[in-house]
Structure formats: C-alpha cells, structure tokens
Protein backbone atom coordinates (compact mmCIF):
# COMPACT_ATOMS: atom_id res chain seq x y z
CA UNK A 1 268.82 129.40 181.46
CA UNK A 2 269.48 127.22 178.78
CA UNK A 3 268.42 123.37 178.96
CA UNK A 4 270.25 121.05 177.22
CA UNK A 5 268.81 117.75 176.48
CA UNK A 6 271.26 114.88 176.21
CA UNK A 7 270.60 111.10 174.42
CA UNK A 8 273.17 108.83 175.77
CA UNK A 9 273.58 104.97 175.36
CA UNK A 10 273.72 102.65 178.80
CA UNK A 11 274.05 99.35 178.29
CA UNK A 12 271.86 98.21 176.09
CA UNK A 13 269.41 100.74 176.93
CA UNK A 14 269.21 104.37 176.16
CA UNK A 15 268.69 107.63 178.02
CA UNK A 16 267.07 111.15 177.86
CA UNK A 17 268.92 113.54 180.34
CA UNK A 18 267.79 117.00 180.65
CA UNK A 19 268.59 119.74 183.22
CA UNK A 20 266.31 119.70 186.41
CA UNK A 21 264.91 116.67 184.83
CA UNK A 22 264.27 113.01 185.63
CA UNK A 23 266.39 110.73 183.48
CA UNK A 24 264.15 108.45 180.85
CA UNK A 25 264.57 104.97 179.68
CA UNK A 26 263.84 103.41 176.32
CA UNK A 27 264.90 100.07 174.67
CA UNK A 28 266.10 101.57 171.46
CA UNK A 29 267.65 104.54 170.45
CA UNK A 30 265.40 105.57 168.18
CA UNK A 31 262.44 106.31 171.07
CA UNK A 32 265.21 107.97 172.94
CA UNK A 33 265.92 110.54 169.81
CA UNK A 34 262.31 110.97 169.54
CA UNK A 35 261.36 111.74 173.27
CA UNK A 36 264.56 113.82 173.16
CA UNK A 37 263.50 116.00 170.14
CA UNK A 38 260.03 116.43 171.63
CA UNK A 39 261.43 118.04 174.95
CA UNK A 40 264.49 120.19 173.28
CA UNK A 41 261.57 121.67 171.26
CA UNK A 42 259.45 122.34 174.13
CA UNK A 43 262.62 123.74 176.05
CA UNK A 44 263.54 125.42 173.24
CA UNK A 45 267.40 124.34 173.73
CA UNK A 46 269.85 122.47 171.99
CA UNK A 47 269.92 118.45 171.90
CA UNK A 48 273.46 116.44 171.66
CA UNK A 49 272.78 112.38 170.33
CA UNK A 50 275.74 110.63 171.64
CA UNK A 51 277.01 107.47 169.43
CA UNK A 52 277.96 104.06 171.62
CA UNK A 53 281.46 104.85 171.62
CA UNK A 54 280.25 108.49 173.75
CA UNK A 55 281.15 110.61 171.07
CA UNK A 56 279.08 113.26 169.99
CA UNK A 57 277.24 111.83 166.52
CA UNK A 58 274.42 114.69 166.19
CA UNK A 59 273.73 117.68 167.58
CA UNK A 60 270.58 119.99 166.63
CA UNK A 61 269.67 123.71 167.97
CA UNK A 62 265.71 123.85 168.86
CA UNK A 63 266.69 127.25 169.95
CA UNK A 64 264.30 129.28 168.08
CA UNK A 65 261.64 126.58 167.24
CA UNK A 66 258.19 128.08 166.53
CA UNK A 67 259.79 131.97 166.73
CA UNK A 68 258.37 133.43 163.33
CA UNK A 69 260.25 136.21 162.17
C-alpha cells in the first residue's frame, strides 16, 4: 500500500507526516521538504508540500525512483 508523505506548516514550525509513521518537527520548511523527499524516495510514494494557507503548493511522484527501465 501506498505511503504518502505529507509537509504541513504548524505554527511556526513544520511537519513530516507519513502513514504508520511518527510525525517530525523542524524549524523551517526547508528541513521539512528535505526530510520529506528523503522518505517519499525511500517509500517510493508520492509527497504533497502544503503552503501556510493549507493549500496544496507542490506535489512530486517518487513512485518509480531508482526503477531503471
């Protein structure tokens, strides 16, 4: 099944929310984007980058990441 990973603002903070996962902390947004791109590439699964307002700003498919063809 198919893991989503999910970067989300929280106050001033920002999160890393994954399926069956613990959520992560970091003080700016861009540690968040890079933890999240680390585990949607080990998951292989898509990862959604929310803006402050809790719209959807980026979304990126790590789907087939490392699948040669």
């Amino acid at each position: 099944m198919k893991k989503d990973v999910h970067v989300l603002p929280s106050g001033s903070q920002w999160i890393v929310r994954a399926a069956e996962q613990n959520e992560a902390m970091f003080q700016t947004r861009y540690d968040a984007e890079t933890f999240g791109r680390r585990v949607a590439r080990e998951e292989k699964s898509e990862l959604f980058i929310y803006a402050t307002d809790g719209t959807i700003q980026k979304r990126d498919s790590y789907e087939n990441y490392g699948r040669r063809h």
